[in-house]
N, C-alpha and C. Protein backbone atom coordinates (compact mmCIF):
# COMPACT_ATOMS: atom_id res chain seq x y z
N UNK A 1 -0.50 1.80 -5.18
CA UNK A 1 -1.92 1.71 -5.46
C UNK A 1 -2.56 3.08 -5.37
N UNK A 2 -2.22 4.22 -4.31
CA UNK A 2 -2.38 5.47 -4.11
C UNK A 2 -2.27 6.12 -5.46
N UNK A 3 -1.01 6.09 -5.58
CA UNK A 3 -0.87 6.74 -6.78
C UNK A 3 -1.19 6.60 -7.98
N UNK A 4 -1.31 5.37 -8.02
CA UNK A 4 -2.25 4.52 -9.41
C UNK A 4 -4.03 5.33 -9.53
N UNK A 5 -3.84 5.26 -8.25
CA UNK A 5 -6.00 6.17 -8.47
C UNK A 5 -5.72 7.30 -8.53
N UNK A 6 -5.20 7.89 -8.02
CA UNK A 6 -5.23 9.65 -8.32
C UNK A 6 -4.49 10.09 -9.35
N UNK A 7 -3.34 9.02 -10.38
CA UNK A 7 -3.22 9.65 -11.50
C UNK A 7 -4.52 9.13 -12.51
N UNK A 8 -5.72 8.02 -12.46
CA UNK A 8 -6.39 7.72 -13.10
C UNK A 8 -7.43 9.22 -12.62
N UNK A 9 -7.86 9.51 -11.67
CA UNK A 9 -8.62 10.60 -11.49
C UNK A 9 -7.98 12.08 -12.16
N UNK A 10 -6.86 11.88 -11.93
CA UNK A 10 -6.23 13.23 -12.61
C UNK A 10 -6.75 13.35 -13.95
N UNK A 11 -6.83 12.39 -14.52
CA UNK A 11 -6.91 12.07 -15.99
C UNK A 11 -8.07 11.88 -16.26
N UNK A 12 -9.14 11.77 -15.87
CA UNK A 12 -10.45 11.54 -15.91
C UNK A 12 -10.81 13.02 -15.32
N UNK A 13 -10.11 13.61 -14.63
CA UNK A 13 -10.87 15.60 -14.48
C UNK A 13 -10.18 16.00 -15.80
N UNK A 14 -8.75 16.16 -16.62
CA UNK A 14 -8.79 16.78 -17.81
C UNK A 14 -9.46 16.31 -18.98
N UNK A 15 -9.69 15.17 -18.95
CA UNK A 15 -10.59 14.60 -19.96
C UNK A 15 -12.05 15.56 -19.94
N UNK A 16 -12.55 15.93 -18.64
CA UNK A 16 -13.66 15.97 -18.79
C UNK A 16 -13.86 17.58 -19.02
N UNK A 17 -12.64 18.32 -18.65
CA UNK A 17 -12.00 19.63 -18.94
C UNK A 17 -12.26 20.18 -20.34
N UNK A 18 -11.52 18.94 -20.85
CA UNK A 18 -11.12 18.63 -22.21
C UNK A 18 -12.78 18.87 -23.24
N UNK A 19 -13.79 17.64 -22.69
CA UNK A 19 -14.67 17.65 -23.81
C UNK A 19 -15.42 19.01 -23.28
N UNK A 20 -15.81 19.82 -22.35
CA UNK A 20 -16.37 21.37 -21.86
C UNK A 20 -15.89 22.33 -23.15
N UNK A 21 -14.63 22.19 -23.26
CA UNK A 21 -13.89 23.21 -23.71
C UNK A 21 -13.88 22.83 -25.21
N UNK A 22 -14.24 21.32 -25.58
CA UNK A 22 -14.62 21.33 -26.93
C UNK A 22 -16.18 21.46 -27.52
N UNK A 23 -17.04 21.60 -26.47
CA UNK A 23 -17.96 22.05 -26.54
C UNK A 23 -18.71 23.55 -26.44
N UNK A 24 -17.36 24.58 -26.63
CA UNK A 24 -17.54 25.59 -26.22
C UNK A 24 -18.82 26.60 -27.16
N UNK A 25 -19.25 27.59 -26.87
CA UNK A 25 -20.17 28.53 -27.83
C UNK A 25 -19.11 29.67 -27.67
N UNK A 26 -19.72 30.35 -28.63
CA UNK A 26 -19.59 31.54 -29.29
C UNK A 26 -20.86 32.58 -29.28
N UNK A 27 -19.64 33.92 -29.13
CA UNK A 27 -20.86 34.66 -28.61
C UNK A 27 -20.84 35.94 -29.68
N UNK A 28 -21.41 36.00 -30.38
CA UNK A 28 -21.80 37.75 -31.48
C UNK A 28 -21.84 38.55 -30.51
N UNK A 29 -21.25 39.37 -30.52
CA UNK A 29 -21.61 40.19 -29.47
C UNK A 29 -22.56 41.52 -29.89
N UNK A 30 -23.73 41.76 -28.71
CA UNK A 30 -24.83 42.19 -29.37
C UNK A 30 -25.55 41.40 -29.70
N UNK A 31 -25.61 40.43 -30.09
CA UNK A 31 -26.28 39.24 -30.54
C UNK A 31 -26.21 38.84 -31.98
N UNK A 32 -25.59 39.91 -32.68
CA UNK A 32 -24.89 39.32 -34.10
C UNK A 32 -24.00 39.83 -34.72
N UNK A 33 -22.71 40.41 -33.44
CA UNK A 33 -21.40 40.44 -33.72
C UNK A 33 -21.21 41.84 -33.95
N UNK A 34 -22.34 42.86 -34.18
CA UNK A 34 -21.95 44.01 -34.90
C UNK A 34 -20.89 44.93 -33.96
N UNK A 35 -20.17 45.01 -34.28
CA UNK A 35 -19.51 45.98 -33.06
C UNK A 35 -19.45 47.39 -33.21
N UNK A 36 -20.69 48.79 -33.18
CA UNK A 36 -20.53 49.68 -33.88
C UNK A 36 -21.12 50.88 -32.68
N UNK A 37 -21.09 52.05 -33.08
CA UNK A 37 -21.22 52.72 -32.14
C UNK A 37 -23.35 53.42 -31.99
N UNK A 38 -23.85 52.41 -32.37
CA UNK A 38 -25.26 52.86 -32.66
C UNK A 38 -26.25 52.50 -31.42
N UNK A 39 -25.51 52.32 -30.17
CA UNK A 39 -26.13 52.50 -29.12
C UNK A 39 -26.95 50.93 -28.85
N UNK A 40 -26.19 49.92 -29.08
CA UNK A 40 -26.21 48.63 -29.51
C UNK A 40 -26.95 48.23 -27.57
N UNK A 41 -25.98 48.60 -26.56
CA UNK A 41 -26.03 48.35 -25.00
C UNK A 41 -25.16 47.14 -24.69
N UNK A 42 -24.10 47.28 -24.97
CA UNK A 42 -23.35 46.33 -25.08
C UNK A 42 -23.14 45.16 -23.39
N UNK A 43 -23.03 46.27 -22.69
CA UNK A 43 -23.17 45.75 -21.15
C UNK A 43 -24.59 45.43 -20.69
N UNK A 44 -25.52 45.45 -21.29
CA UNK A 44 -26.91 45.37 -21.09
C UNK A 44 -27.43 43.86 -21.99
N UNK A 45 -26.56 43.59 -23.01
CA UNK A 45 -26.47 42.24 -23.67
C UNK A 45 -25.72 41.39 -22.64
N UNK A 46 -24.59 41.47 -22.77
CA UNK A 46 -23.56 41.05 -21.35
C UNK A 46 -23.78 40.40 -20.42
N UNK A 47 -24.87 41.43 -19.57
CA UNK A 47 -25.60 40.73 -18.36
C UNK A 47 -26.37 39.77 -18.44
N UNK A 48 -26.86 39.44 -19.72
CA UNK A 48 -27.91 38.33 -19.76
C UNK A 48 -27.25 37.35 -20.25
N UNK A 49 -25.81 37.01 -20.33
CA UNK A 49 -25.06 36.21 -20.57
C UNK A 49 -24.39 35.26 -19.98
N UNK A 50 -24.24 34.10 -20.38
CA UNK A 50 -23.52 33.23 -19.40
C UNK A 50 -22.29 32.96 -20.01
N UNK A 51 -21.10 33.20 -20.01
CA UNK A 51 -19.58 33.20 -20.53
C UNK A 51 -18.92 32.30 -19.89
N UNK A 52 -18.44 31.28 -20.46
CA UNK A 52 -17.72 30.44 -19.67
C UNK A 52 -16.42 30.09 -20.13
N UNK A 53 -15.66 29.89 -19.59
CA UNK A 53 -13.70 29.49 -19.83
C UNK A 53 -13.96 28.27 -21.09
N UNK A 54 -13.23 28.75 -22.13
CA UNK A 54 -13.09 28.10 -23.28
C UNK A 54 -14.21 28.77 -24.10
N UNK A 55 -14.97 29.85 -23.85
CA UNK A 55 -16.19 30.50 -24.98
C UNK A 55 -15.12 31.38 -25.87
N UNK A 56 -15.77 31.60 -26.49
CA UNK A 56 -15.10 33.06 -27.83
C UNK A 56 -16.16 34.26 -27.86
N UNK A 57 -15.23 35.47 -28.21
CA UNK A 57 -16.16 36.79 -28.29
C UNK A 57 -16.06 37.21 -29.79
N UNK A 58 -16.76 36.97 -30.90
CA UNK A 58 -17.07 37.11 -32.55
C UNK A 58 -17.56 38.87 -32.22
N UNK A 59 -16.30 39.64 -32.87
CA UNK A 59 -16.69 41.05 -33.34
C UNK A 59 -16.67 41.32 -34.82
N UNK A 60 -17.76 42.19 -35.68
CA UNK A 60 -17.78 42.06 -36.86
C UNK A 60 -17.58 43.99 -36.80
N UNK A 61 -17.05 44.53 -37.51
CA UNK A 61 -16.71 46.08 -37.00
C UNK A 61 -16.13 46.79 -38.91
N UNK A 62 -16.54 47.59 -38.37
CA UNK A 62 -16.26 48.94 -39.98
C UNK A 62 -14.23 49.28 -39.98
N UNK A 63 -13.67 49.75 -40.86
CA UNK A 63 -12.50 50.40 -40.56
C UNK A 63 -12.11 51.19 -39.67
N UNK A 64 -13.40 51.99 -39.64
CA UNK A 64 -13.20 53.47 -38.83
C UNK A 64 -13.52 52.67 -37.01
N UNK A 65 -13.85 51.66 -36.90
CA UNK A 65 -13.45 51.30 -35.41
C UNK A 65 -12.57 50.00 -35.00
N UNK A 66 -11.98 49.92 -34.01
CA UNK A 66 -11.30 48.78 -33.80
C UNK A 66 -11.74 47.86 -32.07
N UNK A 67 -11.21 47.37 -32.10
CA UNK A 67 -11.46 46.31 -30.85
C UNK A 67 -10.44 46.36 -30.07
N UNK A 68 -10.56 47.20 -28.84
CA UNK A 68 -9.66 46.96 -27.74
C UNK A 68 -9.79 46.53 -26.34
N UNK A 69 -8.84 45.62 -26.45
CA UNK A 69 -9.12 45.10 -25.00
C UNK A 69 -8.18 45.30 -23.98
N UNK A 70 -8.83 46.15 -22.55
CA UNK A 70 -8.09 47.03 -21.38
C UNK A 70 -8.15 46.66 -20.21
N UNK A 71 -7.72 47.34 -19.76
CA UNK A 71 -7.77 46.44 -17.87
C UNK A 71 -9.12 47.70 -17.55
N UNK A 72 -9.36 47.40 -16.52
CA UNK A 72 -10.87 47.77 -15.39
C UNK A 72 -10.25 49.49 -15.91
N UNK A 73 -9.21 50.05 -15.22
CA UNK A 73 -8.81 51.38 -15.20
C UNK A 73 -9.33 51.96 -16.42
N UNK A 74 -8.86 50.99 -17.66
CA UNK A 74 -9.27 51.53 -19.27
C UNK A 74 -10.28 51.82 -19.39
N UNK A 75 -10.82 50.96 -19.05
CA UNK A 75 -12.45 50.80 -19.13
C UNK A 75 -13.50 52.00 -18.44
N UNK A 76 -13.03 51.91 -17.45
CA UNK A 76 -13.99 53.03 -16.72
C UNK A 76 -13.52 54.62 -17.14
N UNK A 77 -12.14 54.81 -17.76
CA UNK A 77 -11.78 56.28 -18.36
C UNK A 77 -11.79 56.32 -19.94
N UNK A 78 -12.04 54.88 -20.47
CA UNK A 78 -12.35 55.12 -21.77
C UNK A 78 -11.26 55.43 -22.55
N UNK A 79 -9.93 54.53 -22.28
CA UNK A 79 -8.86 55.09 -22.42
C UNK A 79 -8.36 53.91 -23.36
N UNK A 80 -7.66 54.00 -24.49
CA UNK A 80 -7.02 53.01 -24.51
C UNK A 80 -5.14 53.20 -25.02
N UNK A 81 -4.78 53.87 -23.63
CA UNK A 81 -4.01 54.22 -23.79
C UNK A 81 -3.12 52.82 -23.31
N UNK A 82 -3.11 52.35 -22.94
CA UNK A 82 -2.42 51.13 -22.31
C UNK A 82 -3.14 49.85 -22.76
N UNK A 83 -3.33 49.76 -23.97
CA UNK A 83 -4.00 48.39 -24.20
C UNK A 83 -3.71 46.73 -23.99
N UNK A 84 -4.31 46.01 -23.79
CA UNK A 84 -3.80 44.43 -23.19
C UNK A 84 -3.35 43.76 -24.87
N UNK A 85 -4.61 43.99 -25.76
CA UNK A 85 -4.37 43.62 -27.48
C UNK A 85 -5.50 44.40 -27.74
N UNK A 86 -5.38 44.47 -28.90
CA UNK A 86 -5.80 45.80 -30.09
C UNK A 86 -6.19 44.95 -31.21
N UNK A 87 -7.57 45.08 -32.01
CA UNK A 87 -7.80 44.39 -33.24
C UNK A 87 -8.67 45.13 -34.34
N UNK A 88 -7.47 45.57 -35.61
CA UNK A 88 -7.93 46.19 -36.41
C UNK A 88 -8.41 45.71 -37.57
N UNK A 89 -8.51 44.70 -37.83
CA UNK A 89 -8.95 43.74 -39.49
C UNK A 89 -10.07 44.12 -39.85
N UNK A 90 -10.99 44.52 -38.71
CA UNK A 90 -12.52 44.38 -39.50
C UNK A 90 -13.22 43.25 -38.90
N UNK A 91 -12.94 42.17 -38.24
CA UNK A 91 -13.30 41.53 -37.16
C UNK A 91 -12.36 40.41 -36.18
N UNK A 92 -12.75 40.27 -35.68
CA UNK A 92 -11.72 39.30 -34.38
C UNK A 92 -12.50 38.49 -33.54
N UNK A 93 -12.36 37.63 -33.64
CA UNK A 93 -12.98 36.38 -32.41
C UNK A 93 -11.47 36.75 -31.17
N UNK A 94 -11.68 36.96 -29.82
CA UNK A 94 -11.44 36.89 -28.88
C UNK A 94 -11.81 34.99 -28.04
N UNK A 95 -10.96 35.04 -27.53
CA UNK A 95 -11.12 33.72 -26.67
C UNK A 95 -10.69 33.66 -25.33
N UNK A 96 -11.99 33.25 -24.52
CA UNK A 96 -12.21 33.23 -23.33
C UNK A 96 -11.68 32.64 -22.46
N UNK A 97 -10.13 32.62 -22.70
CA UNK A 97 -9.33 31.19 -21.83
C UNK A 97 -9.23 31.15 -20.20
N UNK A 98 -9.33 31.98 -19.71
CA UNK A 98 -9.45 31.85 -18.47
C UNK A 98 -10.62 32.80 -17.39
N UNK A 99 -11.22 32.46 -16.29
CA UNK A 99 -12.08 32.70 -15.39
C UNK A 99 -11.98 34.40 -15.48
N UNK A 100 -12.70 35.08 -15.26
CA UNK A 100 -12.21 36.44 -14.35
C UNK A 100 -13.26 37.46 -15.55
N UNK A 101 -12.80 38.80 -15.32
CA UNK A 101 -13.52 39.73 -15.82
C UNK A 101 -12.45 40.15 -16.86
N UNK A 102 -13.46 40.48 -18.30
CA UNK A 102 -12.85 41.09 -19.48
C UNK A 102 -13.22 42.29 -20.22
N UNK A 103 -12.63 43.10 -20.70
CA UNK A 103 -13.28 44.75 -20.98
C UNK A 103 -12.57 45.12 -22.30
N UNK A 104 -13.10 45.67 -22.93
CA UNK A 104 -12.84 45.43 -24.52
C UNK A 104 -13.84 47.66 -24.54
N UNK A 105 -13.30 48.25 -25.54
CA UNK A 105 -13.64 48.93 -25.70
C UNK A 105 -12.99 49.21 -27.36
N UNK A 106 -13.99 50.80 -28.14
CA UNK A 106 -13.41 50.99 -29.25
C UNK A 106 -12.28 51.83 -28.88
N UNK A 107 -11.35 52.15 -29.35
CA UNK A 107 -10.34 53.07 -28.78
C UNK A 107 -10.02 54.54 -29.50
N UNK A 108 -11.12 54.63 -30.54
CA UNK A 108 -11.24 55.84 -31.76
C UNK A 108 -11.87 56.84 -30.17
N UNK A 109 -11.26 57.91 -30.79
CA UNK A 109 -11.75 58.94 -29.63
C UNK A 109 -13.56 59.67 -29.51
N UNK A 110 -13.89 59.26 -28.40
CA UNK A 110 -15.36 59.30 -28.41
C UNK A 110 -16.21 58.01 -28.37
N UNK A 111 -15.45 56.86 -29.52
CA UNK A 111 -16.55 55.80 -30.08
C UNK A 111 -16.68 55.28 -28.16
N UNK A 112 -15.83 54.76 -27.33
CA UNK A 112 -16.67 54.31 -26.18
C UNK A 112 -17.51 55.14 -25.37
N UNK A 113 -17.40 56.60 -25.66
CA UNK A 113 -18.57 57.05 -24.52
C UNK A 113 -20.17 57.09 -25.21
N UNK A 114 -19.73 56.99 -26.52
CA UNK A 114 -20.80 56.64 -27.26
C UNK A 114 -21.22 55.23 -26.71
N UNK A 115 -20.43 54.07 -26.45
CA UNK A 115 -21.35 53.38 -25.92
C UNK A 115 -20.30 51.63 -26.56
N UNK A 116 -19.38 52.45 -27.09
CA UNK A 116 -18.82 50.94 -27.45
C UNK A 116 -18.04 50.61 -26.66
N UNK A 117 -18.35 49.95 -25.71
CA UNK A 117 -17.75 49.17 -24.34
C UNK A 117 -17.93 47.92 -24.10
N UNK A 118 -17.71 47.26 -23.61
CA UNK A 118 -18.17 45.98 -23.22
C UNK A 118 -17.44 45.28 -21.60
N UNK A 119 -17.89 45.21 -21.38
CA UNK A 119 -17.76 44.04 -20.04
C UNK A 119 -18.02 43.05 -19.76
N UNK A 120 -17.33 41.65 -19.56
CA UNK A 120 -17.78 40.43 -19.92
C UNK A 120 -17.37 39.39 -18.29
N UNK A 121 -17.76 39.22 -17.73
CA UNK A 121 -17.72 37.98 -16.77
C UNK A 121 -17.68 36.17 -17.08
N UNK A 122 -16.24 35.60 -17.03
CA UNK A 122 -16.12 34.58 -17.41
C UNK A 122 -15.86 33.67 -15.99
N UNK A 123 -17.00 32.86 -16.25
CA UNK A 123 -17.02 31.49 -15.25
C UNK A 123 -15.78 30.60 -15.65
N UNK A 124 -15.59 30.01 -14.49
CA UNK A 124 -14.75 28.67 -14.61
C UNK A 124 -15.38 27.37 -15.07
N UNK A 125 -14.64 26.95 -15.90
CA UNK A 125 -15.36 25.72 -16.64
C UNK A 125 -15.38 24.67 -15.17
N UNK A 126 -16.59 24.31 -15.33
CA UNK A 126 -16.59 23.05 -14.14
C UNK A 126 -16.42 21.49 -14.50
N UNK A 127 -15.54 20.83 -13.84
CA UNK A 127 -15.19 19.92 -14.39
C UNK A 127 -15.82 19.00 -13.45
N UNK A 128 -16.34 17.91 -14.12
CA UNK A 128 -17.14 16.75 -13.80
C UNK A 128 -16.58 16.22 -12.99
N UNK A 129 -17.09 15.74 -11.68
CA UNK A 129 -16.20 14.72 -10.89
C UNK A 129 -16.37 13.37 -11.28
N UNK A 130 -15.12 12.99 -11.56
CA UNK A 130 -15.37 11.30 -11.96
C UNK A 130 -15.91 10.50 -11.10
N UNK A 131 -16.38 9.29 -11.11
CA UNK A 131 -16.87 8.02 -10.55
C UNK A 131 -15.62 7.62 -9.88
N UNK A 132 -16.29 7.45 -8.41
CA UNK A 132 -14.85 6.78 -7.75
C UNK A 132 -14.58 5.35 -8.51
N UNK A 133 -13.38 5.38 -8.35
CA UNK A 133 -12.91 4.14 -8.68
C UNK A 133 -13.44 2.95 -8.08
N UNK A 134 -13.99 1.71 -8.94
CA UNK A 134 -14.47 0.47 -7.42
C UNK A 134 -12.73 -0.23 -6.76
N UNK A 135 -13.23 -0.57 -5.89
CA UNK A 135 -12.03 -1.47 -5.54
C UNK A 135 -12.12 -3.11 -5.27
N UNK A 136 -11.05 -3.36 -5.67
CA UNK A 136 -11.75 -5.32 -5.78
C UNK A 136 -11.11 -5.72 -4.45
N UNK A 137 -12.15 -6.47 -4.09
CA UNK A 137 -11.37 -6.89 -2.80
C UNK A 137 -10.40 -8.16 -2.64
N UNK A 138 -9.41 -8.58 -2.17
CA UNK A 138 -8.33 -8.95 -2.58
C UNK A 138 -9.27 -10.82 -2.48
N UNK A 139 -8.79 -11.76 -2.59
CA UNK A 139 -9.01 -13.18 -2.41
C UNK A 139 -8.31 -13.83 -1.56
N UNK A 140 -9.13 -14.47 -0.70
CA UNK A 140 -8.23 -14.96 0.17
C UNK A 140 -7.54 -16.34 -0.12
N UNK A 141 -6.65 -16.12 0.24
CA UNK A 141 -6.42 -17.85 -0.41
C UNK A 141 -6.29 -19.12 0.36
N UNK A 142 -6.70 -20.47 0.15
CA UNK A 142 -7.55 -21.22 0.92
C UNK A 142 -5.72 -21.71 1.59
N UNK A 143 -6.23 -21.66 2.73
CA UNK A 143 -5.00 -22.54 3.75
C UNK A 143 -4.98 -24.10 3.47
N UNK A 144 -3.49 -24.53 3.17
CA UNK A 144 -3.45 -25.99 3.03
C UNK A 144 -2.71 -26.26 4.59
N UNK A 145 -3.30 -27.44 4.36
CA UNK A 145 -3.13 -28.37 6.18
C UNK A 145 -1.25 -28.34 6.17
N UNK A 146 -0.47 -28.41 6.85
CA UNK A 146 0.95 -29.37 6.13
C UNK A 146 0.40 -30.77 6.10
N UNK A 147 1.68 -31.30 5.91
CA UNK A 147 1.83 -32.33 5.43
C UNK A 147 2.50 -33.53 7.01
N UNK A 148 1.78 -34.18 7.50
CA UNK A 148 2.32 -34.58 9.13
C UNK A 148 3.82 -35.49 8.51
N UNK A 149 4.49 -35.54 9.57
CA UNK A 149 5.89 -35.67 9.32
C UNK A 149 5.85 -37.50 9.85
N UNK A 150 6.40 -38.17 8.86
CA UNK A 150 6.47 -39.63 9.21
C UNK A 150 6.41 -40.00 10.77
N UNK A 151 5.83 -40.88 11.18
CA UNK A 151 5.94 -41.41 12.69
C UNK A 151 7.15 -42.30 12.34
N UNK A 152 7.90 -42.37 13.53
CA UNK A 152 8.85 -43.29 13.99
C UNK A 152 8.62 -45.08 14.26
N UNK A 153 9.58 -45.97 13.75
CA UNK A 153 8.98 -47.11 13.54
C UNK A 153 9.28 -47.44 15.14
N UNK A 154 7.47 -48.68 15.71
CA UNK A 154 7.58 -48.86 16.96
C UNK A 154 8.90 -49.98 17.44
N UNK A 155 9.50 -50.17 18.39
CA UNK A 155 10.62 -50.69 18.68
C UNK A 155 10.49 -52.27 18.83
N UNK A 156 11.46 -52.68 18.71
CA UNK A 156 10.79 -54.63 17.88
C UNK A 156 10.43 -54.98 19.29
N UNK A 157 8.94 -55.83 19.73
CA UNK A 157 8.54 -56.10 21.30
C UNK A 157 10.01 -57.41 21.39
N UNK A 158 10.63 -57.67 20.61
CA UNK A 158 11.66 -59.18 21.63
C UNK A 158 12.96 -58.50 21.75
N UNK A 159 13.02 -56.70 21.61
CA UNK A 159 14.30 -56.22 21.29
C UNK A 159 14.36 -55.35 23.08
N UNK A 160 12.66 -55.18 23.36
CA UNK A 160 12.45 -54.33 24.72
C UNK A 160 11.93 -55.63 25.52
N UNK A 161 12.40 -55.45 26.54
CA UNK A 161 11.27 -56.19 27.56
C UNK A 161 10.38 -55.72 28.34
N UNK A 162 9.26 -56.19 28.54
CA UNK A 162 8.27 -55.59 28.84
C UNK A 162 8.06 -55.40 30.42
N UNK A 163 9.02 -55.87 31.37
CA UNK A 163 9.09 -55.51 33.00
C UNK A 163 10.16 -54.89 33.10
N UNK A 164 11.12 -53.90 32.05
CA UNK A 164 12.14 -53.32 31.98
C UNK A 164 13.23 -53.67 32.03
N UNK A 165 13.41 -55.32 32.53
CA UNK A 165 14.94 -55.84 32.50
C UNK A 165 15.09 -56.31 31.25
N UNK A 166 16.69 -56.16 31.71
CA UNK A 166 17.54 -56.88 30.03
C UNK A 166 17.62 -57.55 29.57
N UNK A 167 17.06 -58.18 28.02
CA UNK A 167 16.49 -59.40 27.60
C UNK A 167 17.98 -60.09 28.21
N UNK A 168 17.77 -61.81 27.91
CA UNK A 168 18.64 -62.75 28.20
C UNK A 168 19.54 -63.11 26.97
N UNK A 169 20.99 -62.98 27.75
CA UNK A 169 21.71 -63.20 26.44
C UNK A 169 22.44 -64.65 26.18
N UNK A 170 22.48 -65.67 25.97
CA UNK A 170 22.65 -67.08 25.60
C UNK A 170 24.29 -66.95 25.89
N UNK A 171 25.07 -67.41 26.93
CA UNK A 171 26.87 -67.47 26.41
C UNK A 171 26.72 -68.79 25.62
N UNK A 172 28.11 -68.30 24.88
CA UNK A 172 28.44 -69.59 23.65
C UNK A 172 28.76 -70.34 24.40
N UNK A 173 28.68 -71.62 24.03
CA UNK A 173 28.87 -73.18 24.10
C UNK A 173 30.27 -73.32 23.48
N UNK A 174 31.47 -73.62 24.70
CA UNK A 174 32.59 -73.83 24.95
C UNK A 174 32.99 -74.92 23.80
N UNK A 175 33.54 -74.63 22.60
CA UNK A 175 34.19 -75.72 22.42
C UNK A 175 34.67 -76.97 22.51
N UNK A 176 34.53 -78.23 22.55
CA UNK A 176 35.23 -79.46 23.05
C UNK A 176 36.59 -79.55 22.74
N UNK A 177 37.30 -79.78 24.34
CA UNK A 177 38.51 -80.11 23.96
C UNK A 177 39.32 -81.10 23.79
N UNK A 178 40.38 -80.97 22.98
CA UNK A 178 40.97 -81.87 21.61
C UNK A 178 41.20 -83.17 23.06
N UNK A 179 41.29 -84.95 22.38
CA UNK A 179 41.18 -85.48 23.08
C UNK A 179 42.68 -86.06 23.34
N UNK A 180 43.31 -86.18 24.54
CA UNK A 180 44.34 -86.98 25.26
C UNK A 180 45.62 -87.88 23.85
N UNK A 181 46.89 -87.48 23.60
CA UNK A 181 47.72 -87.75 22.97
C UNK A 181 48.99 -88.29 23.62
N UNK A 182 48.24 -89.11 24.48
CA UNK A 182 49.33 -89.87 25.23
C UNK A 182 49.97 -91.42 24.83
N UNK A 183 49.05 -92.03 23.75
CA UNK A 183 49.49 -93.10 22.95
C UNK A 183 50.35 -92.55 22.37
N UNK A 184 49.62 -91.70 21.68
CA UNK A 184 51.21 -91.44 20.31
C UNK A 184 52.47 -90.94 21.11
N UNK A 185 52.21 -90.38 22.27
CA UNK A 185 53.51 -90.04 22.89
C UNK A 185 54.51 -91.67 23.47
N UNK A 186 53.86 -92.43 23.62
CA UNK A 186 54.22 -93.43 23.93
C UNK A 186 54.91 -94.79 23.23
N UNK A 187 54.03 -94.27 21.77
CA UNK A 187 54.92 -95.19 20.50
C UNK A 187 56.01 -94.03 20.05
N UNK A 188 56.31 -93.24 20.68
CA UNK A 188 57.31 -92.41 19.93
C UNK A 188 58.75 -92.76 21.07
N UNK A 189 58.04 -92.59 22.27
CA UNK A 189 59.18 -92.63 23.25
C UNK A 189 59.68 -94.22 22.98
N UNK A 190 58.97 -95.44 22.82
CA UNK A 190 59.68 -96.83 22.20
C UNK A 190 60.56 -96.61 21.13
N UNK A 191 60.14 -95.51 20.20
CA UNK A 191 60.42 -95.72 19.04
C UNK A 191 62.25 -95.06 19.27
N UNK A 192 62.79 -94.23 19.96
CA UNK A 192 63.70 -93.77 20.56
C UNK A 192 64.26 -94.42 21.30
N UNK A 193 63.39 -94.88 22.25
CA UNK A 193 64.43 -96.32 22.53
C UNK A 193 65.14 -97.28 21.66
N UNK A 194 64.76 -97.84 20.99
CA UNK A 194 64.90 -99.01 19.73
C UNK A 194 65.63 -98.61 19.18
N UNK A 195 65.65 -97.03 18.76
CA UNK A 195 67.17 -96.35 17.76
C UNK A 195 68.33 -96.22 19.01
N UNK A 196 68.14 -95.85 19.61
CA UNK A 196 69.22 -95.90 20.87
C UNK A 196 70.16 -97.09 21.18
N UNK A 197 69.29 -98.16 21.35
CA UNK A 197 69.84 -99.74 21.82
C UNK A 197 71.07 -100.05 20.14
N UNK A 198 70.04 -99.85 18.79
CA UNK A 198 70.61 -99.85 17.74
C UNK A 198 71.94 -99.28 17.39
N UNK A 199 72.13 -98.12 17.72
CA UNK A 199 73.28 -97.43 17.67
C UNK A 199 74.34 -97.86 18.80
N UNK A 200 74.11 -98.49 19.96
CA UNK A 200 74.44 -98.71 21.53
C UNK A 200 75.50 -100.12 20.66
N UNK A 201 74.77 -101.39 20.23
CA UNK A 201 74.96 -102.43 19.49
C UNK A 201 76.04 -102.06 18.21
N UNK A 202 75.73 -101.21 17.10
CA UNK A 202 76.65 -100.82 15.87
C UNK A 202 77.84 -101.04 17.08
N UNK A 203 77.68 -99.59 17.70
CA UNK A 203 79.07 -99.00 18.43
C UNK A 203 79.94 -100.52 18.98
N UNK A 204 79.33 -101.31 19.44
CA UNK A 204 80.30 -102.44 20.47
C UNK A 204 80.93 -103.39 18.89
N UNK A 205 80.28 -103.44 17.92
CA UNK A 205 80.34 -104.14 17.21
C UNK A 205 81.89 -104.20 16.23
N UNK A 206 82.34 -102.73 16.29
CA UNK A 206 83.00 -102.15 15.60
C UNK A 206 84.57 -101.93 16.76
């Protein structure tokens, strides 16, 4: 999330970099470019100037002079023996790309003590501070109850007893037992007799 806002701010300071620097002016220097040695006051225009990072410097100039631009040392000896860039066409827009101090002189021998010099002070483009970002504040989200967990079914009242002793348990009812088979034992034991006497009789007979 950190990093999400400060690359949106990053991007919202070159944007705003961006439209400064497409809004830039242009400056004639002198006030309509002439760049010549006729005692114009070139540093005396200068000062009443406001130059800012991304401006341009429009020089309009004869053959017989050129446009050079020197460090501080050049400048103050009128030298352009060591030049930064040199512009001979007949004119040159210069561009103001970065903050700091700039010095431009003619480099024909004489033309700067005559007066063709220049010194220029360039501001830093100021870049807009963006609108903080809003921040949304998060939602809370509504708490659900659970869900209560089934109760246990109550215990059957004729399964508990209610003074703590153990219900009563019924013993089974004994079977009846089978009844007395002492007749039939009794027509059987005749009946053994009678074959006995029978066979007793064959035997004497024979």
């Amino acid at each position: 999330m950190a990093m999400a806002k400060a690359a949106i701010l990053a991007v919202a300071a070159v944007a705003a970099l961006a439209v400064q620097l497409a809004a830039a002016a242009d400056h004639p220097v002198g006030g309509d470019g002439s760049w010549d040695a006729s005692g114009n006051g070139y540093d005396a225009w200068s000062a009443k100037q406001t130059f800012k990072q991304g401006d341009t410097l429009s020089f309009k100039f004869l053959s017989s002079h050129d446009v050079t631009e020197v460090t501080k040392a050049g400048y103050d000896a009128c030298s352009g023996a060591n030049p930064v860039k040199s512009y001979t066409s007949g004119s040159a827009t210069v561009k103001l790309s970065a903050p700091g101090k700039r010095y431009f002189i003619c480099s024909i021998p004489g033309h700067c003590a005559a007066g063709m010099k220049l010194e220029v002070t360039v501001a830093a483009a100021a870049a807009t501070a963006p609108a903080p970002a809003k921040t949304t504040k998060p939602r809370h989200k509504r708490s659900v109850a659970p869900t209560p967990a089934p109760s246990a079914p109550a215990p059957d009242a004729a399964a508990t007893s209610t003074d703590g002793e153990l219900p009563n348990v019924s013993s089974p009812t004994a079977a009846p037992s089978p009844k007395s088979s002492s007749g039939a034992a009794t027509l059987a034991s005749k009946a053994v007799v009678g074959l006995a006497v029978a066979v007793a009789v064959a035997a004497l007979a024979m």
